[in-house]
PDB file of N, CA and C in Angstrom:
ATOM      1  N   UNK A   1     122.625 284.945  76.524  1.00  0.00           N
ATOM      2  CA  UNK A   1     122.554 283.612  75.946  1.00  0.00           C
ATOM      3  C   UNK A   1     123.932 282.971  76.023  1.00  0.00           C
ATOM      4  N   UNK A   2     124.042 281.829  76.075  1.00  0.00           N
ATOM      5  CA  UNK A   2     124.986 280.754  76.523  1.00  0.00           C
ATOM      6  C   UNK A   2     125.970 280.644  74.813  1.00  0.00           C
ATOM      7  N   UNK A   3     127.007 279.984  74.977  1.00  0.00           N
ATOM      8  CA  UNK A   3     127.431 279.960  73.587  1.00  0.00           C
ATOM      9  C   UNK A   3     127.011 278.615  73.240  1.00  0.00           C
ATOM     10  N   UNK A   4     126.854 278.738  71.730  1.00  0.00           N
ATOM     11  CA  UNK A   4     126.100 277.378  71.228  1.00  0.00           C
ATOM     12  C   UNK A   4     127.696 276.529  70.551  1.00  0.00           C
ATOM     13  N   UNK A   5     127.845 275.170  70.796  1.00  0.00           N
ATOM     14  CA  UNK A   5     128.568 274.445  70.412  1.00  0.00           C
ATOM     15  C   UNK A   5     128.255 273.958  68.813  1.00  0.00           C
ATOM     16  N   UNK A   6     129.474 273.658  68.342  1.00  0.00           N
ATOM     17  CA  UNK A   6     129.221 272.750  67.156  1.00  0.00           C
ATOM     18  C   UNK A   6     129.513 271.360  67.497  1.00  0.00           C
ATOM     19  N   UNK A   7     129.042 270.098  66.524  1.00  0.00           N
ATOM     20  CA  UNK A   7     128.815 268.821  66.773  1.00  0.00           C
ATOM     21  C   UNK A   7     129.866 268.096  67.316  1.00  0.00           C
ATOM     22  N   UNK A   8     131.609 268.959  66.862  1.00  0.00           N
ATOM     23  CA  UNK A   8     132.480 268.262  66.487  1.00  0.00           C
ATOM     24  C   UNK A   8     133.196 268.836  67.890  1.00  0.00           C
ATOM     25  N   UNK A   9     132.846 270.032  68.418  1.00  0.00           N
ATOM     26  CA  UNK A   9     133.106 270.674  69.756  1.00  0.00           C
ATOM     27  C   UNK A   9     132.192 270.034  71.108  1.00  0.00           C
ATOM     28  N   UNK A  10     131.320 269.411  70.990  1.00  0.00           N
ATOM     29  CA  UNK A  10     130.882 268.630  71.969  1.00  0.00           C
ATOM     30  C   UNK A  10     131.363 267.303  71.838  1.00  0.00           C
ATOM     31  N   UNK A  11     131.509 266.594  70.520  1.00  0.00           N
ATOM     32  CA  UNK A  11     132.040 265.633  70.861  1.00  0.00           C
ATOM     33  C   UNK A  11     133.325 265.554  71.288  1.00  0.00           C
ATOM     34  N   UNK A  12     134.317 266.476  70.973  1.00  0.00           N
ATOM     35  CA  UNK A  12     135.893 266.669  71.695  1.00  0.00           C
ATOM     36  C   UNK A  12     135.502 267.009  73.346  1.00  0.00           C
ATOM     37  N   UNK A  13     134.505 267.648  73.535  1.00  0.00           N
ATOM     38  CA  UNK A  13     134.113 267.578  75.154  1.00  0.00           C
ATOM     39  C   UNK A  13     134.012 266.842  75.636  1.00  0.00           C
ATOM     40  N   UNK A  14     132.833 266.053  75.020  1.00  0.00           N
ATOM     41  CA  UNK A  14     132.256 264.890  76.186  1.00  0.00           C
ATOM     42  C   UNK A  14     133.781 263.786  75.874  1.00  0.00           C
ATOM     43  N   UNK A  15     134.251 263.471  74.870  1.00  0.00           N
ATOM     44  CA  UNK A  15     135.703 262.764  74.909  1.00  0.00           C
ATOM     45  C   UNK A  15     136.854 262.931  76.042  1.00  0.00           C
ATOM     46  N   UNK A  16     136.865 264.386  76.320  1.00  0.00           N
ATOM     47  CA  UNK A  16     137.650 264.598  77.327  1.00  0.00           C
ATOM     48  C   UNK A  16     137.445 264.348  78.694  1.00  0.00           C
ATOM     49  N   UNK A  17     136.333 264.689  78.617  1.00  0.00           N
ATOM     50  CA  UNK A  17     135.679 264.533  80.170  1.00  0.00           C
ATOM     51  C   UNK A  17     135.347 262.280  80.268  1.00  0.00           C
ATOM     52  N   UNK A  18     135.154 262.090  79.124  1.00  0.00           N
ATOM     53  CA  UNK A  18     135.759 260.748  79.515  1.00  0.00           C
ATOM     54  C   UNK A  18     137.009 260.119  80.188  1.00  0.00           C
ATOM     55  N   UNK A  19     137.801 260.714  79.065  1.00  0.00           N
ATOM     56  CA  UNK A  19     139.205 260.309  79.625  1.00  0.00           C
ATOM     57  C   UNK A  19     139.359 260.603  81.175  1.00  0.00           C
ATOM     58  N   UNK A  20     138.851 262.423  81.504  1.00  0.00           N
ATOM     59  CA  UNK A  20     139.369 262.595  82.518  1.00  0.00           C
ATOM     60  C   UNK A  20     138.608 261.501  83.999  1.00  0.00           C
ATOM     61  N   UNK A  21     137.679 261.166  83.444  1.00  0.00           N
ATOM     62  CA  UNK A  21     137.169 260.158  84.242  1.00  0.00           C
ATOM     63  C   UNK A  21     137.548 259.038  84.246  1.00  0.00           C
ATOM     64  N   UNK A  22     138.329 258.406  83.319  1.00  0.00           N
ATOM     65  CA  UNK A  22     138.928 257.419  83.050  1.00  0.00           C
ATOM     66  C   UNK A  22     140.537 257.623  83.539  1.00  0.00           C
ATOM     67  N   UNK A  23     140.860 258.378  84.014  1.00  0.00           N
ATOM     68  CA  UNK A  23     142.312 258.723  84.698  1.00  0.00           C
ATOM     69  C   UNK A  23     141.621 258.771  86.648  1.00  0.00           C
ATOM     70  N   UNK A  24     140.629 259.206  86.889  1.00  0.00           N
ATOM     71  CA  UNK A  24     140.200 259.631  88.285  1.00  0.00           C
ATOM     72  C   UNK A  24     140.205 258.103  88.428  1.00  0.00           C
ATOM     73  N   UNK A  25     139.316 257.292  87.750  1.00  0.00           N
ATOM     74  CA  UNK A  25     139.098 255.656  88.648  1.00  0.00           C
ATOM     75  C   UNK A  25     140.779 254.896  88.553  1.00  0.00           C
ATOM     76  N   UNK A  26     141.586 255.222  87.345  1.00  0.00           N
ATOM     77  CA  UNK A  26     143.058 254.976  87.220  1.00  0.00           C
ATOM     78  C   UNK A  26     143.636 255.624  88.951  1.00  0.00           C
ATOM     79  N   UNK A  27     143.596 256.902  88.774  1.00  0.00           N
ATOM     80  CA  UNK A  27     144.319 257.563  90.054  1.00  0.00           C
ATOM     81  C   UNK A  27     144.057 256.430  91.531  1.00  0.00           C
ATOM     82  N   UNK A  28     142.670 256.386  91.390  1.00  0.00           N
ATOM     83  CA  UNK A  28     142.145 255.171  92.710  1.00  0.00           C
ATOM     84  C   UNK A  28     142.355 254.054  92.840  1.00  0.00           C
ATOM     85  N   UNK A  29     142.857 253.281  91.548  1.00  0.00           N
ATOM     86  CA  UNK A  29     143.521 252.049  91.484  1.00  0.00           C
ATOM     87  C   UNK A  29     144.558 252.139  92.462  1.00  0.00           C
ATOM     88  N   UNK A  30     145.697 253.234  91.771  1.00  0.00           N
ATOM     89  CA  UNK A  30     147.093 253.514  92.240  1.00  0.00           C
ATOM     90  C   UNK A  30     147.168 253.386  93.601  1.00  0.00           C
ATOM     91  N   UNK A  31     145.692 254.172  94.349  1.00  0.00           N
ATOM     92  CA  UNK A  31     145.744 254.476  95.241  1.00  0.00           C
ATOM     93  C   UNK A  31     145.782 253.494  96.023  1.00  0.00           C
ATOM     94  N   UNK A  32     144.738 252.468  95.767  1.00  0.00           N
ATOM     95  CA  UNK A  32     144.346 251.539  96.811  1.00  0.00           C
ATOM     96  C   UNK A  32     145.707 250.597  96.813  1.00  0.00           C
ATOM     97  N   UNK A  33     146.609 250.523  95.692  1.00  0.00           N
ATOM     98  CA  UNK A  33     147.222 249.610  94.998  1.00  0.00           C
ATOM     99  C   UNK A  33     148.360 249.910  96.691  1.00  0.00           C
ATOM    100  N   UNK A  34     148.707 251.161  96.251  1.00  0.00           N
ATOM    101  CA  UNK A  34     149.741 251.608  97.426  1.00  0.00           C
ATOM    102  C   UNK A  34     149.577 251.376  99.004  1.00  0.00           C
ATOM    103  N   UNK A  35     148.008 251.721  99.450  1.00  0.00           N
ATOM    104  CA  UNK A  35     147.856 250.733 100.280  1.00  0.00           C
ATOM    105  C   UNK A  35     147.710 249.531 100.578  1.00  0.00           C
ATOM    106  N   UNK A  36     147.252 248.650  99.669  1.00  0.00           N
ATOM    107  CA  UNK A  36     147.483 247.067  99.826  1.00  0.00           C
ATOM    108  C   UNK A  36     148.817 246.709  99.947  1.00  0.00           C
ATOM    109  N   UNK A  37     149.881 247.315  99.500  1.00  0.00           N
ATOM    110  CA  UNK A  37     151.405 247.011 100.071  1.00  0.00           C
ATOM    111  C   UNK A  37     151.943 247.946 101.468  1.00  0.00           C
ATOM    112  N   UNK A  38     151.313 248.467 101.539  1.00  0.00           N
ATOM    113  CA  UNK A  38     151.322 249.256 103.344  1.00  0.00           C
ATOM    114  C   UNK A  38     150.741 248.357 104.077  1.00  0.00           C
ATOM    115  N   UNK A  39     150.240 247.571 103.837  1.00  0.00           N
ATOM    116  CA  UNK A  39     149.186 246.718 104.765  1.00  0.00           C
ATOM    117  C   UNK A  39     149.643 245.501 104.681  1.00  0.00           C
ATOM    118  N   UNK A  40     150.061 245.092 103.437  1.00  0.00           N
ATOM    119  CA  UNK A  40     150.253 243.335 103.254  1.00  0.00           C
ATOM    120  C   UNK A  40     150.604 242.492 104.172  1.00  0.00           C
ATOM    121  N   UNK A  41     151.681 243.520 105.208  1.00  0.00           N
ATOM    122  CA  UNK A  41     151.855 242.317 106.448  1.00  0.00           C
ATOM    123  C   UNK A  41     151.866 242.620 107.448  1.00  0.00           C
ATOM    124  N   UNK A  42     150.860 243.716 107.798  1.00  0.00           N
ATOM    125  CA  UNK A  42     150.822 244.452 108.990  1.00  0.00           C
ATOM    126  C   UNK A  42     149.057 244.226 109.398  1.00  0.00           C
ATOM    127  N   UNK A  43     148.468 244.742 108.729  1.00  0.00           N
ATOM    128  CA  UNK A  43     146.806 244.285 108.850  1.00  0.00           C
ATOM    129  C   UNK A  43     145.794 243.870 107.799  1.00  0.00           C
ATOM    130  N   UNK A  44     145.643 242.768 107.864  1.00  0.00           N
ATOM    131  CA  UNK A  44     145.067 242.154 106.797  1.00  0.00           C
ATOM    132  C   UNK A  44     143.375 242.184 106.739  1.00  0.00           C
ATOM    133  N   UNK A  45     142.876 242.829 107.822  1.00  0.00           N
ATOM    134  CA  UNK A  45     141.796 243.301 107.403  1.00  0.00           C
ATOM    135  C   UNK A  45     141.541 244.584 106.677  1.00  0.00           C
ATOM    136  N   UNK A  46     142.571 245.443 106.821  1.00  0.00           N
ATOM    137  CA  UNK A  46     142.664 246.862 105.929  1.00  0.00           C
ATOM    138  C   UNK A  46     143.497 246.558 104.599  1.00  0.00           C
ATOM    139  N   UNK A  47     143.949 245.360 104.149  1.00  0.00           N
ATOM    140  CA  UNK A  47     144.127 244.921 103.076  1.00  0.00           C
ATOM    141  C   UNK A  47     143.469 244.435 102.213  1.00  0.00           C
ATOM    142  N   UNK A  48     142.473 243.593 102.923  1.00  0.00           N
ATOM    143  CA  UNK A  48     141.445 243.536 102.156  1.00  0.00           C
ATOM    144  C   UNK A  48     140.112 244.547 101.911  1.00  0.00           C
ATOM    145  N   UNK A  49     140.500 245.565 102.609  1.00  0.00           N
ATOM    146  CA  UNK A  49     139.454 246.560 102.339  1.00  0.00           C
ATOM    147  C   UNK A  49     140.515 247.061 101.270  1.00  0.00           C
ATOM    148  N   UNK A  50     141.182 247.736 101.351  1.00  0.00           N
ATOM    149  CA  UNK A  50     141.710 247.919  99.980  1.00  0.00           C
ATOM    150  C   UNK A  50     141.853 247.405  98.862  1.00  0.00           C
ATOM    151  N   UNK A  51     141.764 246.127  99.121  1.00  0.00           N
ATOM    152  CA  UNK A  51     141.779 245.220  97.637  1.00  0.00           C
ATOM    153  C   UNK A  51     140.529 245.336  96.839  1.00  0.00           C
ATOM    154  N   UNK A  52     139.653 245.357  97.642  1.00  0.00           N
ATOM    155  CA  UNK A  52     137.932 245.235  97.570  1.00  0.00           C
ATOM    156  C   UNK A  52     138.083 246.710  96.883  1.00  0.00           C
ATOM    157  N   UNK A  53     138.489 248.216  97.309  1.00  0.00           N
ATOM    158  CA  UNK A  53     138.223 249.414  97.207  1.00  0.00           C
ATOM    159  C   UNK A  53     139.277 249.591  95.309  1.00  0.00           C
ATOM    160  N   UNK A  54     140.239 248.572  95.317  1.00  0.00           N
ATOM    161  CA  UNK A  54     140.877 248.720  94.251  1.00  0.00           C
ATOM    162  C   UNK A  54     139.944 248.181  92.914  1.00  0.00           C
ATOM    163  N   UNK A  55     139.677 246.662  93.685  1.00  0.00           N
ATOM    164  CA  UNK A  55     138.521 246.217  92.593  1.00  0.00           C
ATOM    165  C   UNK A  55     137.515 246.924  92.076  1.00  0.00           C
ATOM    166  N   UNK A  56     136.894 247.686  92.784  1.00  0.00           N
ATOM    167  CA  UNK A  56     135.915 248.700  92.313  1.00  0.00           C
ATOM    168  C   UNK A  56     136.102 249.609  91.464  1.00  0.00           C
ATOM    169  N   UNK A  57     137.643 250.368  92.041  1.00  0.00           N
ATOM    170  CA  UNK A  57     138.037 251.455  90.955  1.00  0.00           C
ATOM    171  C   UNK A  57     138.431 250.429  89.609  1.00  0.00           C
ATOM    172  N   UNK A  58     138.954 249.835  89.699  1.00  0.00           N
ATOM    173  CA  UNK A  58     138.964 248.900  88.215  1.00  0.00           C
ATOM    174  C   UNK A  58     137.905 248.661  87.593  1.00  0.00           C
ATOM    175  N   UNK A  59     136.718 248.477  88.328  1.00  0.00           N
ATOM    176  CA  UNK A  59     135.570 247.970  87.561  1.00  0.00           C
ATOM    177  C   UNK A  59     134.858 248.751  86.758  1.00  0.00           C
ATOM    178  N   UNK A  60     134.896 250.256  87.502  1.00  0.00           N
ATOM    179  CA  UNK A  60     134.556 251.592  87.062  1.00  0.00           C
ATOM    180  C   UNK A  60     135.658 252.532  85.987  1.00  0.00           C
ATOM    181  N   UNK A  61     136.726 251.950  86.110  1.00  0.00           N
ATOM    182  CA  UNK A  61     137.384 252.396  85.031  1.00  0.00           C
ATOM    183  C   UNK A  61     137.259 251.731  83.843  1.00  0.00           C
ATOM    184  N   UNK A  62     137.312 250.340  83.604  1.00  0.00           N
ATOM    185  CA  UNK A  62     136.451 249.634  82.391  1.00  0.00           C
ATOM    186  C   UNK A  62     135.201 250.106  82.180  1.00  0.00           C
ATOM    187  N   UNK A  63     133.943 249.998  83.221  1.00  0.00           N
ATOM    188  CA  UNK A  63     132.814 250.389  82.831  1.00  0.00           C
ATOM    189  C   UNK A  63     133.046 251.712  81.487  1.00  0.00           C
ATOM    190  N   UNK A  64     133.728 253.009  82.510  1.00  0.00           N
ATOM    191  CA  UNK A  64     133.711 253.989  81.369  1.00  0.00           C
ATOM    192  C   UNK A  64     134.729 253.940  80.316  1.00  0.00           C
ATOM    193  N   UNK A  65     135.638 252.867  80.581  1.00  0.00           N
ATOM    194  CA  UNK A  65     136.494 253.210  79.205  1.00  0.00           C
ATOM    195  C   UNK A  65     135.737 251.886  78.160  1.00  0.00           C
ATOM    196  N   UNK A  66     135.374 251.155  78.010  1.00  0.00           N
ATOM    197  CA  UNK A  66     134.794 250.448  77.479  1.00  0.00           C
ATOM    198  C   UNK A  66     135.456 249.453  76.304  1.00  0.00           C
ATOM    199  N   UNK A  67     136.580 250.257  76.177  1.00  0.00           N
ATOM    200  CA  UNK A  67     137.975 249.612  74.886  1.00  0.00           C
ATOM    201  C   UNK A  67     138.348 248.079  74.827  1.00  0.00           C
ATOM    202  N   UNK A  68     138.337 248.221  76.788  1.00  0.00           N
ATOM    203  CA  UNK A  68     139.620 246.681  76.876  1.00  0.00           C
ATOM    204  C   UNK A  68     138.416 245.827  76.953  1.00  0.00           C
ATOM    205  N   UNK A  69     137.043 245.891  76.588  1.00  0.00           N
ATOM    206  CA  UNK A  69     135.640 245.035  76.668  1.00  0.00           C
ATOM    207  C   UNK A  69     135.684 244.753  75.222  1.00  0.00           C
ATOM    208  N   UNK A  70     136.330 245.764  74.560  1.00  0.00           N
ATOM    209  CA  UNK A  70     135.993 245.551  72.799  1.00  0.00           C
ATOM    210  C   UNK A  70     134.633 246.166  72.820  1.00  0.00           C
ATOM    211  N   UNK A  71     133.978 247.132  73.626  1.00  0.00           N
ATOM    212  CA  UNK A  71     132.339 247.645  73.472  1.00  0.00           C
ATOM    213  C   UNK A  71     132.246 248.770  72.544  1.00  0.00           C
ATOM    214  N   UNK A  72     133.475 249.286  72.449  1.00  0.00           N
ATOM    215  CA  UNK A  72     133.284 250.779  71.488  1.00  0.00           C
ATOM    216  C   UNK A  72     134.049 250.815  70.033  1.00  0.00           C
ATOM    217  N   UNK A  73     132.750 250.274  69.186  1.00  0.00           N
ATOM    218  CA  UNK A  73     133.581 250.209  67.928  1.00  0.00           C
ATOM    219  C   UNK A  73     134.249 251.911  67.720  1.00  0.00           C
ATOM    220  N   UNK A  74     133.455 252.773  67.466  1.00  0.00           N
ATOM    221  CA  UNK A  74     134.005 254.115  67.406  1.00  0.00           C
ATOM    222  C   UNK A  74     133.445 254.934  68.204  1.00  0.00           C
ATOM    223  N   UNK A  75     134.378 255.695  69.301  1.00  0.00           N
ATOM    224  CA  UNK A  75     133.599 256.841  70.163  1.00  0.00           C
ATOM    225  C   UNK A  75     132.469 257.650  69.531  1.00  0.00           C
ATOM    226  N   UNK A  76     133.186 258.158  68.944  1.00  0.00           N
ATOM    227  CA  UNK A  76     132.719 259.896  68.399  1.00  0.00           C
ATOM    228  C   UNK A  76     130.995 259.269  67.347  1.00  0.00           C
ATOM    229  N   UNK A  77     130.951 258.019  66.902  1.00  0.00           N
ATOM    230  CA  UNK A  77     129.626 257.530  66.529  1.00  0.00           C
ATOM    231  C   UNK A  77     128.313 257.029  67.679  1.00  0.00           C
ATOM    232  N   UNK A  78     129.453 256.401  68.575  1.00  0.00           N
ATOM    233  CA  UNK A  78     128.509 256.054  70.336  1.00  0.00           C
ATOM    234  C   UNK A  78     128.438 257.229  70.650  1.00  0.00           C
ATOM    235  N   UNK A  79     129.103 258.689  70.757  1.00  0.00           N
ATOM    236  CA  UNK A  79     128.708 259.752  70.862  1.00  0.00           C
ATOM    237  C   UNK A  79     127.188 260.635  70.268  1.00  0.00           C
ATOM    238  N   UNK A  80     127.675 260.217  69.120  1.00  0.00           N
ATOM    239  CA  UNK A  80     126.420 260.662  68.174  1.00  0.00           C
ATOM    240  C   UNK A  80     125.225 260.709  68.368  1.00  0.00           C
ATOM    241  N   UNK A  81     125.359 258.871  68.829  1.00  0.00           N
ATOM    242  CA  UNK A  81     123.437 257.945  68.808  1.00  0.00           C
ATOM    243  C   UNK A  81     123.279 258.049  69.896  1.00  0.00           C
ATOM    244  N   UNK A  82     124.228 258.244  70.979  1.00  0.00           N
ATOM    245  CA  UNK A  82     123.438 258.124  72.360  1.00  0.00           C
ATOM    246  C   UNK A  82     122.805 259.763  72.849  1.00  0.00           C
ATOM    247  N   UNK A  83     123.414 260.950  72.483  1.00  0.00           N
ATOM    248  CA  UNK A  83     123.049 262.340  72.073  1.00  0.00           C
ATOM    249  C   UNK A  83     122.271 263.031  71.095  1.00  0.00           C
ATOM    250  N   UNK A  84     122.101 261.912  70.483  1.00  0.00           N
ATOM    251  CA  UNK A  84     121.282 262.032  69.494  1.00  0.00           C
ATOM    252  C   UNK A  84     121.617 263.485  68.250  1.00  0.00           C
ATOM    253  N   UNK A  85     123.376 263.611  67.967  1.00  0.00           N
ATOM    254  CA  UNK A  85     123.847 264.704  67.264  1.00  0.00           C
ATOM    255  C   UNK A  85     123.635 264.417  65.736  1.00  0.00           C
TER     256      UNK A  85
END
């Protein structure tokens, strides 16, 4: 048998594994960010694919962090009701 969690140990989980998802779409910002200035005046069609590829990781890093929307009055309660703990 698997080990059984307590309420307050899944919610420090699923918290983390937010963040860490919320640093991966951050990391891809950076990323694209660094190529849109490799490109800026050399090829401007791979600049705008990067800009486009940056926008996305931004969009997906709000989606899951939800803060700078004002959507999450308190995690660990949106934790609760959507898990039903």
């Amino acid at each position: 048998m698997g080990k059984l969690f307590t309420e307050l140990e899944v919610i420090e989980l699923l918290t983390k594994e937010r963040e860490r998802a919320i640093k991966i779409a951050n990391d891809f910002q950076l990323k694209y960010q660094e190529q849109i200035s490799l490109y800026d005046k050399t090829d401007q069609t791979q600049r705008y694919i990067a800009e486009q590829e940056q926008e996305v990781a931004r969009k997906i890093e709000i989606s899951i962090d939800g803060r700078t929307l004002g959507l999450e009055p308190k995690l660990q309660n949106q934790i609760k009701v959507d898990y039903k703990l």
